[in-house]
ModelCIF file with pLDDT and N, C-alpha, C, O atoms, coordinates in Angstrom:
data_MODEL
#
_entry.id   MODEL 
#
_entity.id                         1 
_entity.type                       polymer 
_entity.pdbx_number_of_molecules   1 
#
_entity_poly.entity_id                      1 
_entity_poly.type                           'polypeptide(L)' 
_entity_poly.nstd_linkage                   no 
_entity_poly.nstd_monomer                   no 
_entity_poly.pdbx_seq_one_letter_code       
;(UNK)(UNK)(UNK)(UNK)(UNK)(UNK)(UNK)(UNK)(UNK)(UNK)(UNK)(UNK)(UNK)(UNK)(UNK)(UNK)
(UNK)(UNK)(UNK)(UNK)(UNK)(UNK)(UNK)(UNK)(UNK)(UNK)(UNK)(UNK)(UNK)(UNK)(UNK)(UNK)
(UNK)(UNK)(UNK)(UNK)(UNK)(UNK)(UNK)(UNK)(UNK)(UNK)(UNK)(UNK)
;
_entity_poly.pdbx_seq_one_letter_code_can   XXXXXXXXXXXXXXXXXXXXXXXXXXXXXXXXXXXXXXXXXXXX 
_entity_poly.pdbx_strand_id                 A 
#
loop_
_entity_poly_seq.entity_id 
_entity_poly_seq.num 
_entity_poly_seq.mon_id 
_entity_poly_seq.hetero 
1 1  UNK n 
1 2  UNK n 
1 3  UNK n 
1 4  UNK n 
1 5  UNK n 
1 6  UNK n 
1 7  UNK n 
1 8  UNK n 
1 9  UNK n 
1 10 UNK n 
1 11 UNK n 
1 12 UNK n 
1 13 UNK n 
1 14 UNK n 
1 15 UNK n 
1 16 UNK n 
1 17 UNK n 
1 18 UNK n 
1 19 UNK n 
1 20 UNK n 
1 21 UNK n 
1 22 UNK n 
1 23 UNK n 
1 24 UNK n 
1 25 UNK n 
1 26 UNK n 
1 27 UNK n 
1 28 UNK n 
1 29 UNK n 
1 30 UNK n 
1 31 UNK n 
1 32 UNK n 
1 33 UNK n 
1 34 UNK n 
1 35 UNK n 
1 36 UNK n 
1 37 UNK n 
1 38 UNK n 
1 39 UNK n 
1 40 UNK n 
1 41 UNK n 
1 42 UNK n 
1 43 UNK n 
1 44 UNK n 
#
_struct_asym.id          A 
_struct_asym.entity_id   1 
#
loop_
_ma_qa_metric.id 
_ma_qa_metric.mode 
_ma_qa_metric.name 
_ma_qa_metric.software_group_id 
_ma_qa_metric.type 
1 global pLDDT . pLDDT 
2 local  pLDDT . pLDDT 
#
_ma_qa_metric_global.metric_id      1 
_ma_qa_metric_global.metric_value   86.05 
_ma_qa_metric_global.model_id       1 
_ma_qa_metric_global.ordinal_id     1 
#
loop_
_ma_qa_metric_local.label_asym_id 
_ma_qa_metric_local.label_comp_id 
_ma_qa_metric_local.label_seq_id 
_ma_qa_metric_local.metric_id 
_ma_qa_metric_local.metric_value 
_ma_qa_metric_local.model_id 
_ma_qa_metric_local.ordinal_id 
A UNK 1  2 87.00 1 1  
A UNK 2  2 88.00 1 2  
A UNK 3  2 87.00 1 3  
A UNK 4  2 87.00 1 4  
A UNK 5  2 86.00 1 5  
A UNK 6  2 89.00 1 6  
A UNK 7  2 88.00 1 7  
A UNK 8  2 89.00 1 8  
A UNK 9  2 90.00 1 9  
A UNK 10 2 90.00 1 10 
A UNK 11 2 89.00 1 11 
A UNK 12 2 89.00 1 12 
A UNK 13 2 90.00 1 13 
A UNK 14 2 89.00 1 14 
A UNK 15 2 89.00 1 15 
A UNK 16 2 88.00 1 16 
A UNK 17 2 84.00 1 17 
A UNK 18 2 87.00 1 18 
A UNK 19 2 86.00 1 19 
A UNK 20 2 87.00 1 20 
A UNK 21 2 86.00 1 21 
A UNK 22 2 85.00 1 22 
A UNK 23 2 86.00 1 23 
A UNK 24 2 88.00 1 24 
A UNK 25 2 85.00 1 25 
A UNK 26 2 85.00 1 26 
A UNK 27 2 86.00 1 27 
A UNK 28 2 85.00 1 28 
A UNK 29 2 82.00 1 29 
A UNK 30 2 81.00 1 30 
A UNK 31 2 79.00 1 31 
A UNK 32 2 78.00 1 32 
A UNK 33 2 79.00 1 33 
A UNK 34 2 82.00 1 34 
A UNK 35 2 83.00 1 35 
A UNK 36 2 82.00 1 36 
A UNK 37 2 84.00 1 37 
A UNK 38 2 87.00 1 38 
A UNK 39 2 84.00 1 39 
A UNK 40 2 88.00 1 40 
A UNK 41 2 89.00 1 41 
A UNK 42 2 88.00 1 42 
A UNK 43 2 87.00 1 43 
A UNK 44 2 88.00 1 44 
#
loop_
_atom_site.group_PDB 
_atom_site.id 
_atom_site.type_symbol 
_atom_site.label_atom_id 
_atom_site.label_alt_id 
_atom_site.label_comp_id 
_atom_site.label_asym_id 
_atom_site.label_entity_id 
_atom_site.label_seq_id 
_atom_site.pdbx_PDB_ins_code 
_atom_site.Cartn_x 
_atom_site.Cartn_y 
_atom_site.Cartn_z 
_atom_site.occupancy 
_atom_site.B_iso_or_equiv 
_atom_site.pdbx_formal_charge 
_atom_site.auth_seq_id 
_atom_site.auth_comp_id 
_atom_site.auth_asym_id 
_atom_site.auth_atom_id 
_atom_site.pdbx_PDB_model_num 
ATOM 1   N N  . UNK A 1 1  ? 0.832   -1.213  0.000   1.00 87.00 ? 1  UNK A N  1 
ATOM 2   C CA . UNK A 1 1  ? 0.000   0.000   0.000   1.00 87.00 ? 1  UNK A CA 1 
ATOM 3   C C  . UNK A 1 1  ? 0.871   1.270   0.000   1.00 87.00 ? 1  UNK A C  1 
ATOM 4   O O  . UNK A 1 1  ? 0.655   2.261   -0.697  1.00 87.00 ? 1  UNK A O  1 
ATOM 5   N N  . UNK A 1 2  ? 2.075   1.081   1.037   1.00 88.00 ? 2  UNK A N  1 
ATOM 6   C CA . UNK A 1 2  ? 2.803   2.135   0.994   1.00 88.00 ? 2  UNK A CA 1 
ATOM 7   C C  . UNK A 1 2  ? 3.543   2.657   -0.459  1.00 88.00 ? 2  UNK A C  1 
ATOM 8   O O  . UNK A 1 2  ? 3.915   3.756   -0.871  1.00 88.00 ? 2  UNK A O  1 
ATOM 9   N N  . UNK A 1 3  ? 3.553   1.175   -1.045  1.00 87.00 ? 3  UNK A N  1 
ATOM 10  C CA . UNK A 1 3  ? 4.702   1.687   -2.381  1.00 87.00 ? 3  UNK A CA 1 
ATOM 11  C C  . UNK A 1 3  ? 4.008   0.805   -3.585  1.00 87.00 ? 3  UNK A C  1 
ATOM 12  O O  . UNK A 1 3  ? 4.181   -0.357  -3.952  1.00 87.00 ? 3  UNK A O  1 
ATOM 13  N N  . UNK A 1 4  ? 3.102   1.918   -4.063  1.00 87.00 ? 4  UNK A N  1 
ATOM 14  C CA . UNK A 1 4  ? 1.907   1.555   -5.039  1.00 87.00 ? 4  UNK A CA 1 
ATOM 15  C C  . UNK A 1 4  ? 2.678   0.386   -6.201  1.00 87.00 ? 4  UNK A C  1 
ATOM 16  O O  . UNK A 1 4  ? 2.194   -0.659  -6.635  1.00 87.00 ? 4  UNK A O  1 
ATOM 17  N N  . UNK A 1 5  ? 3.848   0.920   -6.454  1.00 86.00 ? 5  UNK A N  1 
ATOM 18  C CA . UNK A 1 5  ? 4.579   0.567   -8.025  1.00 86.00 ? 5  UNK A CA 1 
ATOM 19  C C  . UNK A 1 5  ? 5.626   -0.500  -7.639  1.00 86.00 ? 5  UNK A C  1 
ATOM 20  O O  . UNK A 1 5  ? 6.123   -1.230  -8.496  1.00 86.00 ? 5  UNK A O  1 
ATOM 21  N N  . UNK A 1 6  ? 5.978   -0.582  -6.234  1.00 89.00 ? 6  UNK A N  1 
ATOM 22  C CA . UNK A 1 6  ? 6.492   -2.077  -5.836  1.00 89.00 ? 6  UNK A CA 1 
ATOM 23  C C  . UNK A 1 6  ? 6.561   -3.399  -6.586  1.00 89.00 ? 6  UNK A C  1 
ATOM 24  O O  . UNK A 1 6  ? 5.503   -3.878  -6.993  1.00 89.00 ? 6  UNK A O  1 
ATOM 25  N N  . UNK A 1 7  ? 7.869   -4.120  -6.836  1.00 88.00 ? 7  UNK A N  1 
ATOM 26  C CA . UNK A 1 7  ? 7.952   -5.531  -7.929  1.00 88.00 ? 7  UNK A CA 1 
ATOM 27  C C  . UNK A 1 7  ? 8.006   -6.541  -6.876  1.00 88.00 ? 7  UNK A C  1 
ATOM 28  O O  . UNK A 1 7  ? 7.490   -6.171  -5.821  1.00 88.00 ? 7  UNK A O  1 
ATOM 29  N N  . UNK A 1 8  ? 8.517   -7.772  -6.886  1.00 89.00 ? 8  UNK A N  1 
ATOM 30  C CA . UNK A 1 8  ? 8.402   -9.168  -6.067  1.00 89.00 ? 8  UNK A CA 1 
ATOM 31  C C  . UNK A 1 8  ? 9.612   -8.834  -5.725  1.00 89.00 ? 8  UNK A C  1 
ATOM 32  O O  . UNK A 1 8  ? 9.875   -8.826  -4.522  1.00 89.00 ? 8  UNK A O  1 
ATOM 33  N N  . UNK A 1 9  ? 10.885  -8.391  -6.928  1.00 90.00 ? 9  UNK A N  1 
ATOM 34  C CA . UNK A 1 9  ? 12.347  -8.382  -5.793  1.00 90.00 ? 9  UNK A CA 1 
ATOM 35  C C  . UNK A 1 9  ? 12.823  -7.211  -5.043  1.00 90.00 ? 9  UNK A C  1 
ATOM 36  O O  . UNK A 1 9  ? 13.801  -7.016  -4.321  1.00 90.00 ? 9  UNK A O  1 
ATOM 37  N N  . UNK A 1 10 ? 11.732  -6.416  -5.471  1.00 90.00 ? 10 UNK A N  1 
ATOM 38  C CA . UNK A 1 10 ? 11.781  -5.469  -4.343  1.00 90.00 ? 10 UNK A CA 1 
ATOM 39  C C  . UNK A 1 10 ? 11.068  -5.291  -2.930  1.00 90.00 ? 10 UNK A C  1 
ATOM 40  O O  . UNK A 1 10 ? 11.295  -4.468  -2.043  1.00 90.00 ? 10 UNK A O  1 
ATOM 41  N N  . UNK A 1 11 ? 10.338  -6.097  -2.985  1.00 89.00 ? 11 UNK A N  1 
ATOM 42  C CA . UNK A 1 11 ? 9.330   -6.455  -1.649  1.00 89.00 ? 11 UNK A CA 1 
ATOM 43  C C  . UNK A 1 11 ? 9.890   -7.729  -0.838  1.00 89.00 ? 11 UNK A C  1 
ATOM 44  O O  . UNK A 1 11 ? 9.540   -8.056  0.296   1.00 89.00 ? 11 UNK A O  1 
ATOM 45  N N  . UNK A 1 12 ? 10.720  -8.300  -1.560  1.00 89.00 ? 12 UNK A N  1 
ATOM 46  C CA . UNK A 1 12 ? 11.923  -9.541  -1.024  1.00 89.00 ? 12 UNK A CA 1 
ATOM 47  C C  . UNK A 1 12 ? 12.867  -8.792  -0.196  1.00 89.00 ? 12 UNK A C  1 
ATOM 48  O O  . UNK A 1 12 ? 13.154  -9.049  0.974   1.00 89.00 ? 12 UNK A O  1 
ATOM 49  N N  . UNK A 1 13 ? 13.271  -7.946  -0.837  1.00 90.00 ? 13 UNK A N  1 
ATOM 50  C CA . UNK A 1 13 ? 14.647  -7.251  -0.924  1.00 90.00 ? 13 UNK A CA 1 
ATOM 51  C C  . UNK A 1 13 ? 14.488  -6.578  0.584   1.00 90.00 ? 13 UNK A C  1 
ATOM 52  O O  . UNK A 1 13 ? 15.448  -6.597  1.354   1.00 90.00 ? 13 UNK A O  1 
ATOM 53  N N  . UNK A 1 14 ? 13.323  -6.030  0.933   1.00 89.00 ? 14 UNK A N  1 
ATOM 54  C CA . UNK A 1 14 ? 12.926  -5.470  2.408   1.00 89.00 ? 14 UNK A CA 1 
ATOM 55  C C  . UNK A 1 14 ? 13.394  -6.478  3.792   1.00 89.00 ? 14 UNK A C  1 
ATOM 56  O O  . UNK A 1 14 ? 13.604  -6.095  4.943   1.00 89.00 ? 14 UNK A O  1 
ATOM 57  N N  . UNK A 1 15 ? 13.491  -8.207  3.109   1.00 89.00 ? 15 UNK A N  1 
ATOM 58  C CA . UNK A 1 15 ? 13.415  -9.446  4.353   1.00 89.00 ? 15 UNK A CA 1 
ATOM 59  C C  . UNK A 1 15 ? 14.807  -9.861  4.067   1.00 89.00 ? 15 UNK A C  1 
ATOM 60  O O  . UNK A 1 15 ? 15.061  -11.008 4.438   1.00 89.00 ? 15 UNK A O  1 
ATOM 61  N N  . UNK A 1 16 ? 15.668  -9.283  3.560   1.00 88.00 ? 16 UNK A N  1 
ATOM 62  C CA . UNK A 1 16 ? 16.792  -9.883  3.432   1.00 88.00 ? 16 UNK A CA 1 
ATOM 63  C C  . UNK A 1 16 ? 17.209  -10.439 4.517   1.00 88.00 ? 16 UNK A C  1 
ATOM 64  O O  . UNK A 1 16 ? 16.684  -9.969  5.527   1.00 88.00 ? 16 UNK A O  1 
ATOM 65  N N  . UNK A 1 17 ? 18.127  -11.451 4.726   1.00 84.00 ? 17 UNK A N  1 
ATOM 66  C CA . UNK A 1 17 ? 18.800  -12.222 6.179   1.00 84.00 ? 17 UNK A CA 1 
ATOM 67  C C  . UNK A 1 17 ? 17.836  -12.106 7.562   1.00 84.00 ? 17 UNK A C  1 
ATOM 68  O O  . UNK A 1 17 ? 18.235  -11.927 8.713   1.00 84.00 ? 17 UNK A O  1 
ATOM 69  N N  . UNK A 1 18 ? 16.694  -12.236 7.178   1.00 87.00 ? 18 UNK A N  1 
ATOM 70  C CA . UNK A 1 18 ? 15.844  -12.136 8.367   1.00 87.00 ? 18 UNK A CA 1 
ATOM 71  C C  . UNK A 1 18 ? 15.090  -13.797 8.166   1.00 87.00 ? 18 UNK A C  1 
ATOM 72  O O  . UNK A 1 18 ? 15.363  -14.588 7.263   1.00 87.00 ? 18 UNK A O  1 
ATOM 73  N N  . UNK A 1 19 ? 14.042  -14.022 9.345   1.00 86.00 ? 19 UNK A N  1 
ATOM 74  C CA . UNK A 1 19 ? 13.788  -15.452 9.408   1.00 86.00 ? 19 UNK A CA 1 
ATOM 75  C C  . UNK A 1 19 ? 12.154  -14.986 8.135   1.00 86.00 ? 19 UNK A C  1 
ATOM 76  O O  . UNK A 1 19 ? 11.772  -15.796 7.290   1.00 86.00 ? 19 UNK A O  1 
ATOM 77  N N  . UNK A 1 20 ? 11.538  -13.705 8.315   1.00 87.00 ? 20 UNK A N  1 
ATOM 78  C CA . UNK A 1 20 ? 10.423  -14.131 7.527   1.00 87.00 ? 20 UNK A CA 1 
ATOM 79  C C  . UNK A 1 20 ? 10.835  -14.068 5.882   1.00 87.00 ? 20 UNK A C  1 
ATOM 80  O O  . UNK A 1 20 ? 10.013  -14.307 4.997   1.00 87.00 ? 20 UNK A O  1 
ATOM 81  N N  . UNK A 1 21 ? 12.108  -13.741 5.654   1.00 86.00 ? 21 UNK A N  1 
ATOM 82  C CA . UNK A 1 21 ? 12.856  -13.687 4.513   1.00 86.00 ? 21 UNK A CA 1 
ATOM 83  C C  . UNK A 1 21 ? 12.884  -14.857 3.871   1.00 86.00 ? 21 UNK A C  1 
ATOM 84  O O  . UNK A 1 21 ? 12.634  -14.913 2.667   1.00 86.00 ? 21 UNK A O  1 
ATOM 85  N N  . UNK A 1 22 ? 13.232  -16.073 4.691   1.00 85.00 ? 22 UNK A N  1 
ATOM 86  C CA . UNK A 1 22 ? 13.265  -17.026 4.250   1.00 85.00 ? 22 UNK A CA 1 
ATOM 87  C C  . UNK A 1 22 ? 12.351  -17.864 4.276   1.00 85.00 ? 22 UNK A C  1 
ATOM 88  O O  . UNK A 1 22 ? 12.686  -19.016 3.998   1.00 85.00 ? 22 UNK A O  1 
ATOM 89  N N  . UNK A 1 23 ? 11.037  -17.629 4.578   1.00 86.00 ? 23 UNK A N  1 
ATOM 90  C CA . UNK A 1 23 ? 10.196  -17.968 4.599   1.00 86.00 ? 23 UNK A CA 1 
ATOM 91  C C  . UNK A 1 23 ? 9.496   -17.318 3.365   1.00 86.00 ? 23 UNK A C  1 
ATOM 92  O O  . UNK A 1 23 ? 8.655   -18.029 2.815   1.00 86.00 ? 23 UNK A O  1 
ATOM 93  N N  . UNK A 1 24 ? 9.710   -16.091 2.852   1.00 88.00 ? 24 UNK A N  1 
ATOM 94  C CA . UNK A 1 24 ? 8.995   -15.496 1.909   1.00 88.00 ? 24 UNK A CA 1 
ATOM 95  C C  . UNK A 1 24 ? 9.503   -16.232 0.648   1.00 88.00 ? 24 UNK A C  1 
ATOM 96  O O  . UNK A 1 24 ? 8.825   -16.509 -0.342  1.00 88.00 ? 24 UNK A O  1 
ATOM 97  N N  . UNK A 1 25 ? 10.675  -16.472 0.831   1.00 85.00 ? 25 UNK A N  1 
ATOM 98  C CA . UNK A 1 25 ? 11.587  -17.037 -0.316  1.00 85.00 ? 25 UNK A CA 1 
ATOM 99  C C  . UNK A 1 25 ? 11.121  -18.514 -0.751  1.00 85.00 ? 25 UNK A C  1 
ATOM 100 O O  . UNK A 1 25 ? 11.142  -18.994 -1.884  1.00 85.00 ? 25 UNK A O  1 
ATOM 101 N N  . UNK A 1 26 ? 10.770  -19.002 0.245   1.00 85.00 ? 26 UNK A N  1 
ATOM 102 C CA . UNK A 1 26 ? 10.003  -20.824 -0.186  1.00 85.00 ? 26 UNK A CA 1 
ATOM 103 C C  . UNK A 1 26 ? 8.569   -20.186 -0.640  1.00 85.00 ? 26 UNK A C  1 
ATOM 104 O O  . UNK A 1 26 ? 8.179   -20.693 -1.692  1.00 85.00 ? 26 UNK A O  1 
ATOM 105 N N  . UNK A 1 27 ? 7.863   -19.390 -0.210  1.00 86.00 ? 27 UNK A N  1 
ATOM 106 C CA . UNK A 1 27 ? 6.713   -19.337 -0.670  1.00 86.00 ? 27 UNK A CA 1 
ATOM 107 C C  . UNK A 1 27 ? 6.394   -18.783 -2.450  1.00 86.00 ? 27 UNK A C  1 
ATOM 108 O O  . UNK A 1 27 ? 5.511   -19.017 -3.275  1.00 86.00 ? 27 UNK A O  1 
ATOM 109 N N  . UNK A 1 28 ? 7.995   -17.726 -2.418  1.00 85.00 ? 28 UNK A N  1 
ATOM 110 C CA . UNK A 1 28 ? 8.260   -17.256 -4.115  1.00 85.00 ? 28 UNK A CA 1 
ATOM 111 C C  . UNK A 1 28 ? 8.279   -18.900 -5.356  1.00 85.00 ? 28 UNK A C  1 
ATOM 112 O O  . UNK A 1 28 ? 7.875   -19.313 -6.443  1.00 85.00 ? 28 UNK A O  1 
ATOM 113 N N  . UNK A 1 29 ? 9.132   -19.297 -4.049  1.00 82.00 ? 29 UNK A N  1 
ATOM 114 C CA . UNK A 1 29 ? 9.423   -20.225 -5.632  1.00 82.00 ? 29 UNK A CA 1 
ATOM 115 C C  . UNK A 1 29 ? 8.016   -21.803 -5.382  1.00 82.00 ? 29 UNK A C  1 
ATOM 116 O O  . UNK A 1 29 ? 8.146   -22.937 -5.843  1.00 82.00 ? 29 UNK A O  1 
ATOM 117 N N  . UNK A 1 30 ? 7.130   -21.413 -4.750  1.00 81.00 ? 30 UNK A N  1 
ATOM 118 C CA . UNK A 1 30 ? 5.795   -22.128 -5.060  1.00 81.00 ? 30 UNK A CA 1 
ATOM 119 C C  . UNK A 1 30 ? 5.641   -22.589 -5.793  1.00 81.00 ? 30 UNK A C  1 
ATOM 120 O O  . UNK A 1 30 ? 6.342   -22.002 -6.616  1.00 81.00 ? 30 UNK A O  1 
ATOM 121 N N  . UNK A 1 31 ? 4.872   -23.854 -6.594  1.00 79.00 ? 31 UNK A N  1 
ATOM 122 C CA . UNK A 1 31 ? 4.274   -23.835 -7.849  1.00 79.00 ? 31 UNK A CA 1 
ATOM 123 C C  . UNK A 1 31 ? 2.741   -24.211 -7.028  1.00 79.00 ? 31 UNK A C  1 
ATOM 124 O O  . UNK A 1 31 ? 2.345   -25.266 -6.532  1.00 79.00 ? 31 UNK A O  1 
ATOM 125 N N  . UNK A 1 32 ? 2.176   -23.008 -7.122  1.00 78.00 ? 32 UNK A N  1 
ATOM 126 C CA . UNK A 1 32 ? 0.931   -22.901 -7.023  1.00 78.00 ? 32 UNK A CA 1 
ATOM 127 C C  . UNK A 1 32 ? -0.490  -22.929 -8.044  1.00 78.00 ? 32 UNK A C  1 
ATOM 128 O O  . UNK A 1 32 ? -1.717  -22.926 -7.938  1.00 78.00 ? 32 UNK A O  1 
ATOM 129 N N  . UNK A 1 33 ? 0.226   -22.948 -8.746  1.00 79.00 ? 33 UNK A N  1 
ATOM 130 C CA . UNK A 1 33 ? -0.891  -23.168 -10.186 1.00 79.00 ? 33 UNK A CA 1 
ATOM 131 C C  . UNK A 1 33 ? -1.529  -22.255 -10.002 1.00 79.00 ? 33 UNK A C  1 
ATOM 132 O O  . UNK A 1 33 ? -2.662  -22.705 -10.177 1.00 79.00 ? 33 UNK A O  1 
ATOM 133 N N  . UNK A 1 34 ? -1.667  -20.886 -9.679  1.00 82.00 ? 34 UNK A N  1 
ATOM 134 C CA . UNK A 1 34 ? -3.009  -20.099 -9.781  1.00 82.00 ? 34 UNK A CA 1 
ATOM 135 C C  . UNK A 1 34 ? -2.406  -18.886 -11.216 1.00 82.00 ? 34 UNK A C  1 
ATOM 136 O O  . UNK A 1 34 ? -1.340  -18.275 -11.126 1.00 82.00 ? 34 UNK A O  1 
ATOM 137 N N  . UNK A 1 35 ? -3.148  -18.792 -12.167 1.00 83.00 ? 35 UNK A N  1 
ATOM 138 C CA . UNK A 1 35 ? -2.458  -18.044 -13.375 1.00 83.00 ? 35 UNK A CA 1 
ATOM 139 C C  . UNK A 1 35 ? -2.622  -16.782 -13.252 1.00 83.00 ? 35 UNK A C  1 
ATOM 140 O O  . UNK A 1 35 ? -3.546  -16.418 -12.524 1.00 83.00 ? 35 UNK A O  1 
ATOM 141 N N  . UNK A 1 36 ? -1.974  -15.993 -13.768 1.00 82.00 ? 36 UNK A N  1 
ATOM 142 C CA . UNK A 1 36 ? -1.968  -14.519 -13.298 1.00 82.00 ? 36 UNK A CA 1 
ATOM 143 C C  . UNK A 1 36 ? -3.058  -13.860 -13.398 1.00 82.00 ? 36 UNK A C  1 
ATOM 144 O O  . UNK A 1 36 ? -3.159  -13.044 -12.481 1.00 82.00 ? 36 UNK A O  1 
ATOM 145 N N  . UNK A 1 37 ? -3.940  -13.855 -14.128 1.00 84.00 ? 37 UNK A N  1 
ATOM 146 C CA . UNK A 1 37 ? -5.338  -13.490 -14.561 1.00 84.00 ? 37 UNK A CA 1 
ATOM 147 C C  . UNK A 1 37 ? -6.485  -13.904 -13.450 1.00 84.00 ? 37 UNK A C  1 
ATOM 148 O O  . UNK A 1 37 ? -7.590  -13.407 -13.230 1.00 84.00 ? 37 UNK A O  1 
ATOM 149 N N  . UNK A 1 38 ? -5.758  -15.062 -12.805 1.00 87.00 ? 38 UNK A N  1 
ATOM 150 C CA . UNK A 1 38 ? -7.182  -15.197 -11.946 1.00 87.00 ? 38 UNK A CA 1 
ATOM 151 C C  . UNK A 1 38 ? -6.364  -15.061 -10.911 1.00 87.00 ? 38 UNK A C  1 
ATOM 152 O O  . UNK A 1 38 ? -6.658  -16.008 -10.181 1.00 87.00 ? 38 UNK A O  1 
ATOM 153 N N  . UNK A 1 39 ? -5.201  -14.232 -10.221 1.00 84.00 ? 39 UNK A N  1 
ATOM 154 C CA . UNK A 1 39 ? -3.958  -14.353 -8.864  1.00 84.00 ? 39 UNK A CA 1 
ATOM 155 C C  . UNK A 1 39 ? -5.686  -13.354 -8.214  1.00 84.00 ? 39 UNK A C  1 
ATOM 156 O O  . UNK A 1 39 ? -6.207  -13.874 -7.227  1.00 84.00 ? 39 UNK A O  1 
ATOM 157 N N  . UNK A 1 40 ? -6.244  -12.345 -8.664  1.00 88.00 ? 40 UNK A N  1 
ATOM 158 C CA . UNK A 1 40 ? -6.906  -11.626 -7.964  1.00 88.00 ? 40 UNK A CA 1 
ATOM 159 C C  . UNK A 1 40 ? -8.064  -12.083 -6.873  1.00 88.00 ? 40 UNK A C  1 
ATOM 160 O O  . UNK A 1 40 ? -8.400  -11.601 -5.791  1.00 88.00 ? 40 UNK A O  1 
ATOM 161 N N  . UNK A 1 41 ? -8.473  -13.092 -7.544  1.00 89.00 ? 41 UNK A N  1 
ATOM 162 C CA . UNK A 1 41 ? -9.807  -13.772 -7.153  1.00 89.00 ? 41 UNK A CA 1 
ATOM 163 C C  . UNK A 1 41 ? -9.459  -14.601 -6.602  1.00 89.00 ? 41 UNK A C  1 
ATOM 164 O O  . UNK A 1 41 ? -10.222 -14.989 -5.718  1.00 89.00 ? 41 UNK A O  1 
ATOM 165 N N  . UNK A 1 42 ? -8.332  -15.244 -6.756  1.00 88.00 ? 42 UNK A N  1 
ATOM 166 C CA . UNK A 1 42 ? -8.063  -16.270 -5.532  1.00 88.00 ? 42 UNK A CA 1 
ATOM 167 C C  . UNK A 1 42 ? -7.304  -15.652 -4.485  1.00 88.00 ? 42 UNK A C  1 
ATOM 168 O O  . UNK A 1 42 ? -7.089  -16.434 -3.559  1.00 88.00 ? 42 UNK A O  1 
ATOM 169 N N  . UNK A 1 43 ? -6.746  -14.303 -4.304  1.00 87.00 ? 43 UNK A N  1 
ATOM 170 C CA . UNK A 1 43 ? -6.669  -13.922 -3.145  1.00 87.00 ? 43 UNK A CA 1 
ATOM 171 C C  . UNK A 1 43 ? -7.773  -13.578 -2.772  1.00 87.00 ? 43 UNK A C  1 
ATOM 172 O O  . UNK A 1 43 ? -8.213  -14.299 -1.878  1.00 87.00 ? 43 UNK A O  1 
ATOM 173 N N  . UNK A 1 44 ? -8.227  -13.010 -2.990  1.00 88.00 ? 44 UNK A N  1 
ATOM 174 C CA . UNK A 1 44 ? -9.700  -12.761 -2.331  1.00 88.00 ? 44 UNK A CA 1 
ATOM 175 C C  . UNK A 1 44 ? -10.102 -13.602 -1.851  1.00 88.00 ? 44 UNK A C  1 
ATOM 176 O O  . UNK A 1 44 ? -11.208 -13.538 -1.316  1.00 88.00 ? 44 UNK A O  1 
#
């Protein structure tokens, strides 16, 4: 919210050497199957 125009390695880049860092980092490389077109609705 704070940083409207924010990318994935820049919102990584905030957890560097921290424990939720590496936790964010297993969740990046997911294969979650949800396709980008529908990422909205399934967060919701």
């Amino acid at each position: 919210q704070q940083n409207p125009d924010i990318n994935s390695a820049q919102l990584l880049e905030y957890f560097r050497d921290t424990e939720q860092g590496t936790q964010l980092n297993k969740l990046m490389c997911w294969q979650h199957h949800v396709e980008a077109d529908a990422a909205e609705d399934v967060f919701l």
